[in-house]
C-alpha atoms as a PDB file:
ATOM      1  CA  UNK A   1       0.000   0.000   0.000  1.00  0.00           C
ATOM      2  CA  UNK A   2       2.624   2.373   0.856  1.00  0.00           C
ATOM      3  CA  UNK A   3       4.935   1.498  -2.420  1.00  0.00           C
ATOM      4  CA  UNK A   4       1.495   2.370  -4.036  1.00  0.00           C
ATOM      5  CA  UNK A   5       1.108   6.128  -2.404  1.00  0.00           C
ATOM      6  CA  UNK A   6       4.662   6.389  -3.343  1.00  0.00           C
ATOM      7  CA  UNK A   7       4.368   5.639  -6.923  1.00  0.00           C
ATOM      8  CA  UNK A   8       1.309   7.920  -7.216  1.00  0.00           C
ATOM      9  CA  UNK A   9       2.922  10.941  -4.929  1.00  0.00           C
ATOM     10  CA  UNK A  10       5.712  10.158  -7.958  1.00  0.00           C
ATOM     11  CA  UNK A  11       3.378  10.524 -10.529  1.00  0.00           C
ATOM     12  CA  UNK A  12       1.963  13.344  -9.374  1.00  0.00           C
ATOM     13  CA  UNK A  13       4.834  15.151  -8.609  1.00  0.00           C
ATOM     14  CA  UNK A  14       6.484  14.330 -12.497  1.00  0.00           C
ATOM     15  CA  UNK A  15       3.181  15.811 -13.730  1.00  0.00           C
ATOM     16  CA  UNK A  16       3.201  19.218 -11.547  1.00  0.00           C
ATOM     17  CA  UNK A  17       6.921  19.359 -12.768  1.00  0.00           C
ATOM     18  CA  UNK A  18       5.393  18.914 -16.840  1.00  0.00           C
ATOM     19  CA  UNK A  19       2.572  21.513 -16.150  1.00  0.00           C
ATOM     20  CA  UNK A  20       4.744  23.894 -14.925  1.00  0.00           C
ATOM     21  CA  UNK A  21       7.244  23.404 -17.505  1.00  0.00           C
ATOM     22  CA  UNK A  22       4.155  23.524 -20.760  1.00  0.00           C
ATOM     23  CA  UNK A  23       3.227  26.654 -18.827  1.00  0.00           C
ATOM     24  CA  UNK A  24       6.812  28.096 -18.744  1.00  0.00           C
ATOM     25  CA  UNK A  25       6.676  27.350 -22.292  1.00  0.00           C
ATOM     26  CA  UNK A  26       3.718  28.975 -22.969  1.00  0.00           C
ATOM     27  CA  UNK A  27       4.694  32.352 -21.325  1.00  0.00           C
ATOM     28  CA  UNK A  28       7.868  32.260 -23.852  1.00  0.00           C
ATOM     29  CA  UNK A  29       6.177  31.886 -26.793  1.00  0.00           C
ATOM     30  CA  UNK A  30       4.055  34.624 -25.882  1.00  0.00           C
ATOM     31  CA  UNK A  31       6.546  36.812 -25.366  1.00  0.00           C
ATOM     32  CA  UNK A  32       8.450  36.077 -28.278  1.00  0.00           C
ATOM     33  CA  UNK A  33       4.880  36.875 -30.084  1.00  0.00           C
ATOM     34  CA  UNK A  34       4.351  39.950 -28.352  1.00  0.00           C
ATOM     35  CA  UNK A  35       8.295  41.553 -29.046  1.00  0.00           C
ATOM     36  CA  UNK A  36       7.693  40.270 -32.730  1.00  0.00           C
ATOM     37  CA  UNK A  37       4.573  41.885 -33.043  1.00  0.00           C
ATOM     38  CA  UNK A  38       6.239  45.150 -31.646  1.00  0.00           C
ATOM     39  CA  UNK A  39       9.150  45.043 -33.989  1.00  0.00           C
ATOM     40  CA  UNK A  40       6.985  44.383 -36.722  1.00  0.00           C
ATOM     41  CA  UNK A  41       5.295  47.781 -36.018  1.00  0.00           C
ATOM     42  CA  UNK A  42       8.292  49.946 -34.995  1.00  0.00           C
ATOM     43  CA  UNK A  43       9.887  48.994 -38.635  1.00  0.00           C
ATOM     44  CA  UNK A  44       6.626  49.632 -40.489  1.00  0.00           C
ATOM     45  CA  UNK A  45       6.942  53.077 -38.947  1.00  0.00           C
ATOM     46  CA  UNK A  46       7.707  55.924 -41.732  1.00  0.00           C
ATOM     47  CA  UNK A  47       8.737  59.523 -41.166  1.00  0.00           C
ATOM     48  CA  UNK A  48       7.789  62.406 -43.818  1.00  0.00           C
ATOM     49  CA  UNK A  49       8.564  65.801 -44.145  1.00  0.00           C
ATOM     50  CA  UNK A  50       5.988  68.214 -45.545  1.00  0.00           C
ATOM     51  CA  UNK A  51       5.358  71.700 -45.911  1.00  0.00           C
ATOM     52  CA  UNK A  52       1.764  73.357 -45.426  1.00  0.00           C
ATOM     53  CA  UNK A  53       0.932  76.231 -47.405  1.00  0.00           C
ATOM     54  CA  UNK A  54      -2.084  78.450 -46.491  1.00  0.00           C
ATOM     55  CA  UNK A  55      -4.576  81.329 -46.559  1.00  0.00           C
ATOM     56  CA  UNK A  56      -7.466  81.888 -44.635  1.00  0.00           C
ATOM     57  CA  UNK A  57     -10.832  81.463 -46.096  1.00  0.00           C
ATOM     58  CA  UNK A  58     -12.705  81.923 -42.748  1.00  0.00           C
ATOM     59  CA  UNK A  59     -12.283  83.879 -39.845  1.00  0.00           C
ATOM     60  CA  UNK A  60     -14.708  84.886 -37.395  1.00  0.00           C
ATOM     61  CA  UNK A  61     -14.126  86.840 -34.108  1.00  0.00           C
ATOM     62  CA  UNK A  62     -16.070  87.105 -30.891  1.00  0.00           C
ATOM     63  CA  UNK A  63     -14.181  89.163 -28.238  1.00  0.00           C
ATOM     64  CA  UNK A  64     -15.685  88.497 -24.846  1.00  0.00           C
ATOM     65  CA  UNK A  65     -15.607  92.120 -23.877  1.00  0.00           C
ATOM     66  CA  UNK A  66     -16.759  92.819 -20.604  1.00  0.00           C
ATOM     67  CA  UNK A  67     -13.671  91.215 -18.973  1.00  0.00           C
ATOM     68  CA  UNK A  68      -9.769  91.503 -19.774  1.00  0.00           C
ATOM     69  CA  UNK A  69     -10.220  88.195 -21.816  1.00  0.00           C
ATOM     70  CA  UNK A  70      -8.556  86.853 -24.903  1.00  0.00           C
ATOM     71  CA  UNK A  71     -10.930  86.961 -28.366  1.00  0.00           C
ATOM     72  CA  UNK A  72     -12.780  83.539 -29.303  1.00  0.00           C
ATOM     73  CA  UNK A  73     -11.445  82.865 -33.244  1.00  0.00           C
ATOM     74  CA  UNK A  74     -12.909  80.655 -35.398  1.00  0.00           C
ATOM     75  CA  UNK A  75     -10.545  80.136 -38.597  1.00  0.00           C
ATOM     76  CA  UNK A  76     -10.457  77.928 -41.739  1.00  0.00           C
ATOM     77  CA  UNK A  77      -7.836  77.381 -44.096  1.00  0.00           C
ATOM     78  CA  UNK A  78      -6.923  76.091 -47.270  1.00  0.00           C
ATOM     79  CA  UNK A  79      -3.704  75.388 -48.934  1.00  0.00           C
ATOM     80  CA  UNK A  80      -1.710  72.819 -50.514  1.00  0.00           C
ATOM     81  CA  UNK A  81       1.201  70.597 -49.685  1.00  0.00           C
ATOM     82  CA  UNK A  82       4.478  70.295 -51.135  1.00  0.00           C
ATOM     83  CA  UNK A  83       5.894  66.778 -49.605  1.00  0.00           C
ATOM     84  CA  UNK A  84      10.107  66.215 -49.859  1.00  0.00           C
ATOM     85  CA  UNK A  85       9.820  63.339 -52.370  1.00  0.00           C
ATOM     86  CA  UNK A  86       7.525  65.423 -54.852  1.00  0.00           C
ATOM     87  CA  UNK A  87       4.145  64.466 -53.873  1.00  0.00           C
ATOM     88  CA  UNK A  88       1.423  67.188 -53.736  1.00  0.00           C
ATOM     89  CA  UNK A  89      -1.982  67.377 -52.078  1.00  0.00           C
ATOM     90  CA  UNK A  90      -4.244  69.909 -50.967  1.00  0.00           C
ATOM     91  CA  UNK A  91      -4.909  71.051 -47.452  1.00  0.00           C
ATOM     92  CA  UNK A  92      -7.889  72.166 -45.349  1.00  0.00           C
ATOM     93  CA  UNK A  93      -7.861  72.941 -42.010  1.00  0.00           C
ATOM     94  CA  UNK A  94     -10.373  73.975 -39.144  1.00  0.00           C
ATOM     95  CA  UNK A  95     -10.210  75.300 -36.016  1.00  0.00           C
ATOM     96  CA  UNK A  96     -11.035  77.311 -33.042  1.00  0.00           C
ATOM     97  CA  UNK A  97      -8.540  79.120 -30.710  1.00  0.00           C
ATOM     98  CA  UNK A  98      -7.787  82.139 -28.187  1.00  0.00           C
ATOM     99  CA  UNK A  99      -6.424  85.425 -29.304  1.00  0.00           C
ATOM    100  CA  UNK A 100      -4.652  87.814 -26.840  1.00  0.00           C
ATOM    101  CA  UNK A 101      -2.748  91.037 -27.990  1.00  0.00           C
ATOM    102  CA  UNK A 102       0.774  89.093 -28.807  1.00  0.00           C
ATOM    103  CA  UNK A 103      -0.122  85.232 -28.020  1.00  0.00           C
ATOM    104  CA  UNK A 104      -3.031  82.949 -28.620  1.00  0.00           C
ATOM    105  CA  UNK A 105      -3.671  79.377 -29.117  1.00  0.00           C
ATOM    106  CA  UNK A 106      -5.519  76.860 -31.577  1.00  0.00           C
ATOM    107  CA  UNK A 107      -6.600  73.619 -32.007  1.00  0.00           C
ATOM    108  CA  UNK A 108      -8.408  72.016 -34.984  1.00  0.00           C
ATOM    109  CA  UNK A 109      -8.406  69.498 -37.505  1.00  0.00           C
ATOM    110  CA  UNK A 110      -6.864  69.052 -40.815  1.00  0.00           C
ATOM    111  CA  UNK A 111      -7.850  66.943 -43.915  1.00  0.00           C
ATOM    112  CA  UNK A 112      -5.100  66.353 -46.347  1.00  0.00           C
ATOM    113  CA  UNK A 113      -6.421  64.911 -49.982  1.00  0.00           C
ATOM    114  CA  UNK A 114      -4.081  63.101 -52.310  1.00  0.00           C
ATOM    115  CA  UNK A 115      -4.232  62.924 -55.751  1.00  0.00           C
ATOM    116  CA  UNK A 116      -5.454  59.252 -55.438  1.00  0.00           C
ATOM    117  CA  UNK A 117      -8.252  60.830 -53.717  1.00  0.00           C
ATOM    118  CA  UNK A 118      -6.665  58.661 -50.382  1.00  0.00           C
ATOM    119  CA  UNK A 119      -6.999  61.068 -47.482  1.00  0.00           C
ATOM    120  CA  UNK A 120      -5.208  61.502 -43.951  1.00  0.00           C
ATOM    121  CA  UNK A 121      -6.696  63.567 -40.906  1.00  0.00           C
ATOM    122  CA  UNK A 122      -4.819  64.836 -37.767  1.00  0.00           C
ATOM    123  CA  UNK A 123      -5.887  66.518 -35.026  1.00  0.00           C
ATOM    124  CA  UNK A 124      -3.579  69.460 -33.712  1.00  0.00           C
ATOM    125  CA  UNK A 125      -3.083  72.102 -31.244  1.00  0.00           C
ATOM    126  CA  UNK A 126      -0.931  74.796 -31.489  1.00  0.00           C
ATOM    127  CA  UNK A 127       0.448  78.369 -29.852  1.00  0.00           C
ATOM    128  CA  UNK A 128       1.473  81.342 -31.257  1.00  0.00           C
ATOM    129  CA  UNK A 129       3.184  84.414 -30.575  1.00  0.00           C
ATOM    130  CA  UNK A 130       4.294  87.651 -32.387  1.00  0.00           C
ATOM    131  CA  UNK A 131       6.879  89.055 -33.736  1.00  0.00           C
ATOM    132  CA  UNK A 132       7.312  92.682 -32.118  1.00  0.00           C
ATOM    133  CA  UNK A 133       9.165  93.946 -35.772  1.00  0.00           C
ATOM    134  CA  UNK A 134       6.762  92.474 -38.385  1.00  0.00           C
ATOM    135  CA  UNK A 135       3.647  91.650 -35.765  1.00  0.00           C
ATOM    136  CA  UNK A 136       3.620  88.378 -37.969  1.00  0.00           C
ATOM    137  CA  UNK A 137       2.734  85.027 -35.979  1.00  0.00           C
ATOM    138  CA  UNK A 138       5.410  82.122 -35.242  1.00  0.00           C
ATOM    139  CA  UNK A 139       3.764  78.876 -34.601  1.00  0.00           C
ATOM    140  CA  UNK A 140       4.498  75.647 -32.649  1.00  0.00           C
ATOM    141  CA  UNK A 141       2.526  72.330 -32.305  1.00  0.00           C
ATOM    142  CA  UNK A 142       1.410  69.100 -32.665  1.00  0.00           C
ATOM    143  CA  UNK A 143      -1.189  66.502 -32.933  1.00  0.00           C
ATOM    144  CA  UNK A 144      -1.906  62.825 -33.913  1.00  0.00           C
ATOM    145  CA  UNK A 145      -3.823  61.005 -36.858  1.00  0.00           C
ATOM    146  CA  UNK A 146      -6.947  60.143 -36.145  1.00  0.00           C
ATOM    147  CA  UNK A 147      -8.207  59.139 -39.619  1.00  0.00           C
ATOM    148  CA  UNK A 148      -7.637  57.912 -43.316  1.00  0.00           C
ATOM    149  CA  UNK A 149      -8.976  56.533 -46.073  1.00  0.00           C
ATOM    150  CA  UNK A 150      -7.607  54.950 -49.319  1.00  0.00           C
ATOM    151  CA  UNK A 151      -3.971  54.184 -48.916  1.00  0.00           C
ATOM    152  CA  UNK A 152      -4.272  55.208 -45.550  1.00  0.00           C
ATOM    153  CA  UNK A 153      -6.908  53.675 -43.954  1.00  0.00           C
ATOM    154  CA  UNK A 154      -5.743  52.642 -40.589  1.00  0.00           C
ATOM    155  CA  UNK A 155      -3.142  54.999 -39.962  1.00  0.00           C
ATOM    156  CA  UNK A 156      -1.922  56.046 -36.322  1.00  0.00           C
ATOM    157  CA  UNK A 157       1.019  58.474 -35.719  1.00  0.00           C
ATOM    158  CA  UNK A 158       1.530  61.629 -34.610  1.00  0.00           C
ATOM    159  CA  UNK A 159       2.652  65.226 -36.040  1.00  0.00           C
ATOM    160  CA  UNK A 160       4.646  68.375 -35.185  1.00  0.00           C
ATOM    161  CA  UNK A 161       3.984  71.551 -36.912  1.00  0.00           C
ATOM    162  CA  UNK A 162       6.549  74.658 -37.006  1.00  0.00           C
ATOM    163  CA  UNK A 163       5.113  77.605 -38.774  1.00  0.00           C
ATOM    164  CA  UNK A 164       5.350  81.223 -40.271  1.00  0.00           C
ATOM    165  CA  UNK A 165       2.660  83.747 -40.829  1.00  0.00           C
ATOM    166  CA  UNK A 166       3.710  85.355 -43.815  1.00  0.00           C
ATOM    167  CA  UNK A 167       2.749  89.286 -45.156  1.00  0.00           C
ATOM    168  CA  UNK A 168      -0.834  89.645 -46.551  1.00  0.00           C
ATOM    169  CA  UNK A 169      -0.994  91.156 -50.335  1.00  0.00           C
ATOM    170  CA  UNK A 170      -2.335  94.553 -50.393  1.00  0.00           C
ATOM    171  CA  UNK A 171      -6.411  94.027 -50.365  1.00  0.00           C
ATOM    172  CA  UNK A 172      -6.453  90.656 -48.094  1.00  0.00           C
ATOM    173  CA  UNK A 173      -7.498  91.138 -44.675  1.00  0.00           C
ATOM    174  CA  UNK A 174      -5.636  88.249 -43.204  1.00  0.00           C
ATOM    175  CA  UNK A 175      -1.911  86.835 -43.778  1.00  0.00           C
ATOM    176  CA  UNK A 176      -1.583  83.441 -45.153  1.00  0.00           C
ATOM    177  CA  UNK A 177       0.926  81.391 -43.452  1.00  0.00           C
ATOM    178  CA  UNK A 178       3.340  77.950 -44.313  1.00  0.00           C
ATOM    179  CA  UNK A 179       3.884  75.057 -41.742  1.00  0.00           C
ATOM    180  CA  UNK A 180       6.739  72.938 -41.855  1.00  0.00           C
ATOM    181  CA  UNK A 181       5.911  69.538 -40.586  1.00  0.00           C
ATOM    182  CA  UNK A 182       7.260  66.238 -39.540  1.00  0.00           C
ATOM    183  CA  UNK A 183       5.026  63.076 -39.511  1.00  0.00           C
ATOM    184  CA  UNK A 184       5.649  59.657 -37.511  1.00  0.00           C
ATOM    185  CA  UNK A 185       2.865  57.521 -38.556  1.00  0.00           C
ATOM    186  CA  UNK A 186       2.425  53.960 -39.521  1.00  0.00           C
ATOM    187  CA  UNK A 187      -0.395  52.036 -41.634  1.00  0.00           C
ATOM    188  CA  UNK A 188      -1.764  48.622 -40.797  1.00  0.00           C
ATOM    189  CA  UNK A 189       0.294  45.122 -42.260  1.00  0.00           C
ATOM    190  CA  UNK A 190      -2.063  43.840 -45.218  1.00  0.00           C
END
């Protein structure tokens, strides 16, 4: 009887060993999954450099007036896009945003439309300041893709966004402006 418990404490204890060791194995594979799957993405990432010409097309005003408060904007823009390899597209942008004296801020949305008709939106947010000489507006942001359709359907990465206001013609009421911008995004594997 007792070369009979032994045997079975044996058995049992040859199994726990197994079941520990499958599950060992398990947890490696997994891991070697998961730090695949991450490389897989990090080398699918692509950077671009683009930049953003515009001119306003919309611009509304609301100052709050009966305290020292900065003026509600609403803006829209349109442009076009001159990327470094040669590719064009065309630009629109909306947004609202805070206006003091010399600063302000904004945040918006911008579609960008290929020639393939494939599109790309990011979301952005930006401040600005100006330039005591010229009273012309520097700009600094960023923002994220949120949305895309043809060739980039899927995409996720993010965006930063330096910019120039740039001297209205005589006759325009507002100054158009160009953004230089770098994009980190990648598309989903096929």
């Amino acid at each position: 009887m007792q070369i009979k418990i032994l045997i079975y404490e044996v058995k049992v204890m040859h199994l726990k060993r197994l079941n520990r060791t499958i599950l060992r194995l398990f947890f490696c594979l997994f891991c070697i999954v998961i730090l695949q799957l991450i490389s897989l993405a990090a080398a699918e990432a692509e950077t671009v450099k683009f930049r953003i010409f515009t001119y306003v097309t919309r611009l509304e005003s609301m100052p709050i007036g009966f305290v020292d408060a900065p003026t509600n904007i609403l803006c829209e823009r349109h442009g076009y896009i001159n990327y470094e390899d040669g590719e064009m597209a065309t630009f629109l942008s909306r947004a609202t945003g805070k206006n003091s004296i010399q600063s302000g801020t904004r945040d918006g949305y911008a579609l960008i439309t290929y020639s393939d008709n494939s599109t790309s939106v990011f979301e952005w947010d930006l401040e600005f300041w100006a330039n005591e000489v010229n009273q012309l507006k520097t700009f600094t942001g960023s923002g994220k893709f949120i949305n895309g359709s043809g060739r980039y359907v899927g995409i996720q990465g993010e965006v930063t966004l330096t910019g120039q206001e740039v001297k209205p013609f005589p006759g325009e009421s507002a100054a158009g402006a160009y953004f230089d911008v770098t994009a980190t995004y990648s598309l989903p594997a096929n």
